[in-house]
N, C-alpha and C. Protein backbone atom coordinates (compact mmCIF):
# COMPACT_ATOMS: atom_id res chain seq x y z
N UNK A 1 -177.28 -185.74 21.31
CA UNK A 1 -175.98 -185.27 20.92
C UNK A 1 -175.89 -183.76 21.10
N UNK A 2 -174.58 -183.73 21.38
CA UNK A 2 -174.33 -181.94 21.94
C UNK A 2 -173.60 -181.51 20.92
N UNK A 3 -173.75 -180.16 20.09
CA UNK A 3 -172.80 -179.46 18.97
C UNK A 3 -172.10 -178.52 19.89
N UNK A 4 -170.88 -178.51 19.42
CA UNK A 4 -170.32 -177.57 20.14
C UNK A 4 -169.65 -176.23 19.24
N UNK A 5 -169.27 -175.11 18.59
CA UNK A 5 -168.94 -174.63 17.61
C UNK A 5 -167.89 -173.44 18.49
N UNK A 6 -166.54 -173.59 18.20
CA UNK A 6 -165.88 -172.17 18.94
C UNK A 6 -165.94 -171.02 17.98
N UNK A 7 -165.49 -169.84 18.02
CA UNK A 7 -165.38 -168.79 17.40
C UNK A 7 -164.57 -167.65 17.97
N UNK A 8 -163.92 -166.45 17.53
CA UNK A 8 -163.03 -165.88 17.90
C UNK A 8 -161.55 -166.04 17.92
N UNK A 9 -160.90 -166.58 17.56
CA UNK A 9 -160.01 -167.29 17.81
C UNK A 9 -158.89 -165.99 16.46
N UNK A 10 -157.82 -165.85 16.46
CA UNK A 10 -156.83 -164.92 15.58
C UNK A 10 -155.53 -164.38 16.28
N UNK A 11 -154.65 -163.79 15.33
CA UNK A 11 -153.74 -163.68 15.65
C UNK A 11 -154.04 -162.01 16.68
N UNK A 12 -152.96 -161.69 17.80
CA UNK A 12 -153.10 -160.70 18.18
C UNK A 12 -151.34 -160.69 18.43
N UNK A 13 -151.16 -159.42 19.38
CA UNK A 13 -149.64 -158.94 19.85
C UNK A 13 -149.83 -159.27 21.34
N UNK A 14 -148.91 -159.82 21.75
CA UNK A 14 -148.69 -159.83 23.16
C UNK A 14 -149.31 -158.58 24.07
N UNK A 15 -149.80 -158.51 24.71
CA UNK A 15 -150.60 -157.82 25.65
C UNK A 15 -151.69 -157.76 25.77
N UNK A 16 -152.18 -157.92 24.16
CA UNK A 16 -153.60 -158.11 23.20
C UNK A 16 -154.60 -158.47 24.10
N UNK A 17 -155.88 -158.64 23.76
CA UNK A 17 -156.82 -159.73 24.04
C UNK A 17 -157.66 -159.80 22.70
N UNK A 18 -158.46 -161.38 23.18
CA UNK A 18 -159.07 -161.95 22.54
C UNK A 18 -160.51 -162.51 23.49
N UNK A 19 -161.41 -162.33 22.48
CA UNK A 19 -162.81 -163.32 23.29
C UNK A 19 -162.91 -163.91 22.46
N UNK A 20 -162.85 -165.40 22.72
CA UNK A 20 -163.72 -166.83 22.38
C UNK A 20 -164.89 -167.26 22.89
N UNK A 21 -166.12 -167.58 21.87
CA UNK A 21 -166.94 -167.82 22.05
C UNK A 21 -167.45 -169.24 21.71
N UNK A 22 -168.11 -169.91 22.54
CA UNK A 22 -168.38 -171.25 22.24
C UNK A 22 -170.06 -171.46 22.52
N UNK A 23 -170.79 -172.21 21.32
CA UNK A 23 -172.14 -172.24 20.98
C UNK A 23 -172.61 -173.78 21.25
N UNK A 24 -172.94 -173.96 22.05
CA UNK A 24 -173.53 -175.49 22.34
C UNK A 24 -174.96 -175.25 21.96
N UNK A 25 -175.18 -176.65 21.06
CA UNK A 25 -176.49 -176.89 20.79
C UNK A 25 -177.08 -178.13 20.79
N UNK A 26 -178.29 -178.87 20.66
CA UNK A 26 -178.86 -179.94 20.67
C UNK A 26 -178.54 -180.29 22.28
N UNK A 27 -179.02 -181.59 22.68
CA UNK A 27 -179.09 -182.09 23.26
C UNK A 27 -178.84 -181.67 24.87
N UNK A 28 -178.64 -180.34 25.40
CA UNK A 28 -177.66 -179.67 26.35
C UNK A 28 -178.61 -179.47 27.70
N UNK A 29 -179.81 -179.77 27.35
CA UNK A 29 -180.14 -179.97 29.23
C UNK A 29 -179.34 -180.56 30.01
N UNK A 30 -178.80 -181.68 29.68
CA UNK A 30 -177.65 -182.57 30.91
C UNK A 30 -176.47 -181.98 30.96
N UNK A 31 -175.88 -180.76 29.90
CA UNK A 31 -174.80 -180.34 30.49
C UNK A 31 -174.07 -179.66 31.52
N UNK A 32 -173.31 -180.30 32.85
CA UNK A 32 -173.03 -179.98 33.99
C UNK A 32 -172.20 -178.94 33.51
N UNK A 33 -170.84 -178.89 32.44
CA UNK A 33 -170.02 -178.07 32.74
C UNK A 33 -169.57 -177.56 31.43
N UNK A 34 -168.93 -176.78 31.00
CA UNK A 34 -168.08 -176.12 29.65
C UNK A 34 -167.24 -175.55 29.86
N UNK A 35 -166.67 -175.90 29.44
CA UNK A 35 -165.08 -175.52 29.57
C UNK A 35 -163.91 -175.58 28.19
N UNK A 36 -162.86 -174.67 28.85
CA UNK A 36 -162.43 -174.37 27.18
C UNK A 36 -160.70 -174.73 27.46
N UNK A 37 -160.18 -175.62 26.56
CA UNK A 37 -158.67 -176.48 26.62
C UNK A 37 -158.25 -175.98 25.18
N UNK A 38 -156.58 -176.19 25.86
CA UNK A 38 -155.79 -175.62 24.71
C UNK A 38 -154.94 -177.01 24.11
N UNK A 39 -154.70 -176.54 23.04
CA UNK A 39 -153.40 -177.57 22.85
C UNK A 39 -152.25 -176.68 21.80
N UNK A 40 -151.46 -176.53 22.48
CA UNK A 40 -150.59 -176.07 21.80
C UNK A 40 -149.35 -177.10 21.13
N UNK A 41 -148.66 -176.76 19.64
CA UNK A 41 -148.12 -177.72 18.69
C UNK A 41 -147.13 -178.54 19.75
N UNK A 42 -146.84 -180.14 19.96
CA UNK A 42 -146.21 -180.50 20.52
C UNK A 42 -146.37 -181.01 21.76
N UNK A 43 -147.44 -180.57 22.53
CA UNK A 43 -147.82 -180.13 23.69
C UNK A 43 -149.22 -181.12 23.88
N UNK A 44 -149.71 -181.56 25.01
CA UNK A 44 -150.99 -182.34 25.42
C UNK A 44 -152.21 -181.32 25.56
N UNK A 45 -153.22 -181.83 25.29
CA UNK A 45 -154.20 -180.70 25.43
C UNK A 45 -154.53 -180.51 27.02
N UNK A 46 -154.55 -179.51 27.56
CA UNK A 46 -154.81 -178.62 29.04
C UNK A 46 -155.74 -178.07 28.79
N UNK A 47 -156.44 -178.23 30.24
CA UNK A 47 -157.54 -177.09 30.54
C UNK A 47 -156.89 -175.93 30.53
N UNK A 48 -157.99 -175.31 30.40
CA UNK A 48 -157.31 -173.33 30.91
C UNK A 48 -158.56 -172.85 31.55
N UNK A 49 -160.12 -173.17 31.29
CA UNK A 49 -160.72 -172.38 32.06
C UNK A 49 -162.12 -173.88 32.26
N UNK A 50 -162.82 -174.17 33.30
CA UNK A 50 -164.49 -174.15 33.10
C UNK A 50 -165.48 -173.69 33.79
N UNK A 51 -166.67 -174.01 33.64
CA UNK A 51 -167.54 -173.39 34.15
C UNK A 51 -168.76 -173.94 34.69
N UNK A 52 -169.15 -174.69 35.38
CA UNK A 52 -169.47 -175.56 36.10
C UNK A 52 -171.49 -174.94 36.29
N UNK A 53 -172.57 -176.14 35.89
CA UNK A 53 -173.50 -175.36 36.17
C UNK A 53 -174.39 -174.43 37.25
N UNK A 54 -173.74 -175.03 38.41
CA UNK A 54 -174.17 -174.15 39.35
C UNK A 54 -173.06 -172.70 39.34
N UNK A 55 -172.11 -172.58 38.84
CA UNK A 55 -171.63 -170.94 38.99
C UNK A 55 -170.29 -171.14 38.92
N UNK A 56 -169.92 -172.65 39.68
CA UNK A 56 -167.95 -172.01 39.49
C UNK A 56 -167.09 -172.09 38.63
N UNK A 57 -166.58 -171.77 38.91
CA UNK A 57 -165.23 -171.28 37.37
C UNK A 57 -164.00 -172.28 38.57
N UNK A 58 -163.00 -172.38 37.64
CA UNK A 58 -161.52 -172.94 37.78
C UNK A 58 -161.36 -172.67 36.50
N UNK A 59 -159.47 -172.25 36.68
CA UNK A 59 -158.82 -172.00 35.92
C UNK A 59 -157.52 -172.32 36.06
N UNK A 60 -156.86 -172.72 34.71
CA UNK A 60 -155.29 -173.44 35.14
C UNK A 60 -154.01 -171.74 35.36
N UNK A 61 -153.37 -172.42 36.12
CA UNK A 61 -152.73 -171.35 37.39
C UNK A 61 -152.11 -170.81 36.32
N UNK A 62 -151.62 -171.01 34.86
CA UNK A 62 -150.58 -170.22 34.15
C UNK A 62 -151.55 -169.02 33.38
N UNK A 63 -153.05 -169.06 33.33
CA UNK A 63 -154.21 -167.99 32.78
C UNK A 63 -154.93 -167.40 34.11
N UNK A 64 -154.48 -167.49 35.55
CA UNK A 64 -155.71 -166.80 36.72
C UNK A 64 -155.15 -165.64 36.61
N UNK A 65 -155.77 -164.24 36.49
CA UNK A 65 -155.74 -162.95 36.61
C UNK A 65 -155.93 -162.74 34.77
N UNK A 66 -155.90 -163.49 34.33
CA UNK A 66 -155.79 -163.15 32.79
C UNK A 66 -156.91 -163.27 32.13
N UNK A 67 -157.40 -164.61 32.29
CA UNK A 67 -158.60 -165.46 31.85
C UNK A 67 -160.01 -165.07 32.51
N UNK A 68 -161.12 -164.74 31.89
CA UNK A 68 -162.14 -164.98 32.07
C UNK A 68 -163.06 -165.78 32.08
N UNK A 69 -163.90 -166.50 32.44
CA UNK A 69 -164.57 -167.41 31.60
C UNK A 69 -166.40 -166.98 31.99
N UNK A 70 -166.99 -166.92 31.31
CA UNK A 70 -168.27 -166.64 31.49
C UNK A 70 -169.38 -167.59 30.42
N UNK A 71 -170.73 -167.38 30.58
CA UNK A 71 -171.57 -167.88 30.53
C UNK A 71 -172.70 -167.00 30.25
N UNK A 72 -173.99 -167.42 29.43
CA UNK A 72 -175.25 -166.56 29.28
C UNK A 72 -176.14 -167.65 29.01
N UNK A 73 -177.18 -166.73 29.06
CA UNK A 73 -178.74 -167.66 28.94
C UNK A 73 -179.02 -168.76 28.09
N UNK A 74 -178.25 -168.36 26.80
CA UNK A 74 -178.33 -169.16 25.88
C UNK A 74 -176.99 -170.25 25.53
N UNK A 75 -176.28 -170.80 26.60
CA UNK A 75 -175.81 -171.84 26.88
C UNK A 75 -174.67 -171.22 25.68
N UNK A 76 -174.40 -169.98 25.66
CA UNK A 76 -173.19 -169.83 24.99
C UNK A 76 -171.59 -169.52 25.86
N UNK A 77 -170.79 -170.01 25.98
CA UNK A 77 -169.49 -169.35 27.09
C UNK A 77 -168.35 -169.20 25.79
N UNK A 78 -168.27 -167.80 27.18
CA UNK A 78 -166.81 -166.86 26.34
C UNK A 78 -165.52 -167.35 27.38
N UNK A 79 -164.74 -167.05 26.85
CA UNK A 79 -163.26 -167.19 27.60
C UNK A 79 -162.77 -165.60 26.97
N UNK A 80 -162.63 -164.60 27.68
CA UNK A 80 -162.04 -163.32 27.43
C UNK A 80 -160.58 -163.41 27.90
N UNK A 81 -160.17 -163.42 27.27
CA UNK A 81 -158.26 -163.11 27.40
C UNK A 81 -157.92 -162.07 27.39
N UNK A 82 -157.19 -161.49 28.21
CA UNK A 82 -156.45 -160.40 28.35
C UNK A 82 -154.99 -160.44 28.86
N UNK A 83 -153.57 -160.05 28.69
CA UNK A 83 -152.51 -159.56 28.45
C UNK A 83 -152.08 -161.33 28.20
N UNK A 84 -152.31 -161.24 26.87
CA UNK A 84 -152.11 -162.19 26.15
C UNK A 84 -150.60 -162.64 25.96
N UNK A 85 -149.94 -163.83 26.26
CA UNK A 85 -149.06 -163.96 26.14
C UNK A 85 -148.01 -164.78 24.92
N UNK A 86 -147.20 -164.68 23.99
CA UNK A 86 -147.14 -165.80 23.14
C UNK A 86 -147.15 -167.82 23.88
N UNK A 87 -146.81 -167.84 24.99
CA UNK A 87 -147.06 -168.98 25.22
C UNK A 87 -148.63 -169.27 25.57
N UNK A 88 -149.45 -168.30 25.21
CA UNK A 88 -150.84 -168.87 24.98
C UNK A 88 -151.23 -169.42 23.66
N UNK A 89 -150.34 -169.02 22.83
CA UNK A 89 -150.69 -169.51 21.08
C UNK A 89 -151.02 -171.12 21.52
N UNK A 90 -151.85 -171.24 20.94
CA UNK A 90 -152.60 -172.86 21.15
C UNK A 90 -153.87 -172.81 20.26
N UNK A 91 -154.68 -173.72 19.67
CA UNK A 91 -155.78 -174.70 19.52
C UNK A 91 -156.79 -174.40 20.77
N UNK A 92 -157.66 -173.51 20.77
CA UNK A 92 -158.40 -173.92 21.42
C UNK A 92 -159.70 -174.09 21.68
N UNK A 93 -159.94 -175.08 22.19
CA UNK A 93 -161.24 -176.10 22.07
C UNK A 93 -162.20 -175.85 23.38
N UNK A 94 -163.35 -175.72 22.68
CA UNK A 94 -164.88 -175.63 23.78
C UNK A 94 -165.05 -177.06 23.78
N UNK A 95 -165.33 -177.45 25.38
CA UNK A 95 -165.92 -178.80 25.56
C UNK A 95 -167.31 -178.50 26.57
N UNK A 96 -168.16 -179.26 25.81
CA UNK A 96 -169.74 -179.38 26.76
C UNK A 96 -169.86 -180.80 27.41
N UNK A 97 -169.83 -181.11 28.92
CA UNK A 97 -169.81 -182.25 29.29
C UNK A 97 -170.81 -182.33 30.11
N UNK A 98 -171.69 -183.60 29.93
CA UNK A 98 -172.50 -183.82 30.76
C UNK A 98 -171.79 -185.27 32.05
N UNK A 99 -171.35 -184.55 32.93
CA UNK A 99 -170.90 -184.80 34.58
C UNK A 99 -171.91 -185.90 34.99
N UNK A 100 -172.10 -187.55 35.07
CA UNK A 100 -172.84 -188.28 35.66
C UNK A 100 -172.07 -189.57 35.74
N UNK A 101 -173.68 -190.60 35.82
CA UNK A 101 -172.90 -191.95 36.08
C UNK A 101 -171.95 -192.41 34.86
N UNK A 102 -172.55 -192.10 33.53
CA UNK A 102 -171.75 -192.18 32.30
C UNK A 102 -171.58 -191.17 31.59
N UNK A 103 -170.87 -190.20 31.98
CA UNK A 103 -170.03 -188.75 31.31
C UNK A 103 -169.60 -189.11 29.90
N UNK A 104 -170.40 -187.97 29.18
CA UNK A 104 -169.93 -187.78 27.75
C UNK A 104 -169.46 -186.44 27.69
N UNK A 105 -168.37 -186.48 26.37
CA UNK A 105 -167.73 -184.82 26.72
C UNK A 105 -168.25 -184.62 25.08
N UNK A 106 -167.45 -183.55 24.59
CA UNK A 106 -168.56 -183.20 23.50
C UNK A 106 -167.35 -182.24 23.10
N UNK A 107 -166.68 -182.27 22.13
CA UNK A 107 -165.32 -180.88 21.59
C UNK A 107 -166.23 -180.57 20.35
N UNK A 108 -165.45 -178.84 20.74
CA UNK A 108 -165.63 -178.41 18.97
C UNK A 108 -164.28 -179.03 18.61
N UNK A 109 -164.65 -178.04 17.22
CA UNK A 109 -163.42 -178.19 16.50
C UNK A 109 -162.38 -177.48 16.48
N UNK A 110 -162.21 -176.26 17.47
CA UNK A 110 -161.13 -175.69 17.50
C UNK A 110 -160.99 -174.65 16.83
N UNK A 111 -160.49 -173.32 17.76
CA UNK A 111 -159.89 -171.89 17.25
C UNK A 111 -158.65 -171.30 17.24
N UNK A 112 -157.97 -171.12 16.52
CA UNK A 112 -156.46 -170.67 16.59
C UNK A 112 -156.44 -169.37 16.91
N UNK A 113 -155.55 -169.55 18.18
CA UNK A 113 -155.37 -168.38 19.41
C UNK A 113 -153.77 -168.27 18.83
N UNK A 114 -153.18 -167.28 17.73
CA UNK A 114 -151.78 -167.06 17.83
C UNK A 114 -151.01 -165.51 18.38
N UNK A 115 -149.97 -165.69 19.68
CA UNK A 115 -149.97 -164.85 20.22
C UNK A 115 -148.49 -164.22 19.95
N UNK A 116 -148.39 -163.28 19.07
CA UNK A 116 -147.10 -162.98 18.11
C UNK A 116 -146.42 -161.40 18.04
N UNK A 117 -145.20 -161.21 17.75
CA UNK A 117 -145.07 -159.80 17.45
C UNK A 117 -144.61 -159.76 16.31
């Protein structure tokens, strides 16, 4: 079993940024990818960024130039936001998935990203 824990997550002002951090633990040798989805009230949950274990990133077209998404040794990934917009206010969730013949995904529980004046 994979833990997943986000962090960072608060209110800022439009232009703002924010870094989210997401902590995978246990079980995470098999994880191919991490990646971080929003759900905003009303709304289906969307990707916005992942990160794939050999190196690549994708990102959904309404966060490219904005969104960061990175990675470190210790299987922790950030999503750095910058010129934050209020239609980014969303829920958002770190997922650790291990990519095979039988794919398991793995959510935290979610950080509230509210983007306000």
């Amino acid at each position: 079993q994979v833990q997943v824990v986000e962090s960072g997550g608060g209110l800022v002002q439009p232009g703002g940024s924010l870094r989210l951090s997401c902590a995978a633990s246990g079980s995470i040798s098999s994880v191919n990818v991490m990646g971080w989805y929003r759900q905003a009230p009303g709304k289906e949950r969307e990707l916005v960024a992942a990160i794939f274990s050999g190196g690549g990133t994708n990102y959904a077209d309404s966060v490219k130039g904005r969104f960061t998404i990175s990675r470190d040794a210790k299987n922790t990934v950030y999503l750095q936001m910058n010129s934050l917009k209020p239609e980014d206010t969303a829920v958002y969730y770190c997922k650790a998935s291990t990519i095979g013949f039988i794919p398991y995904h793995y959510w935290g529980q979610g950080t509230q990203v509210t983007v306000s004046s």
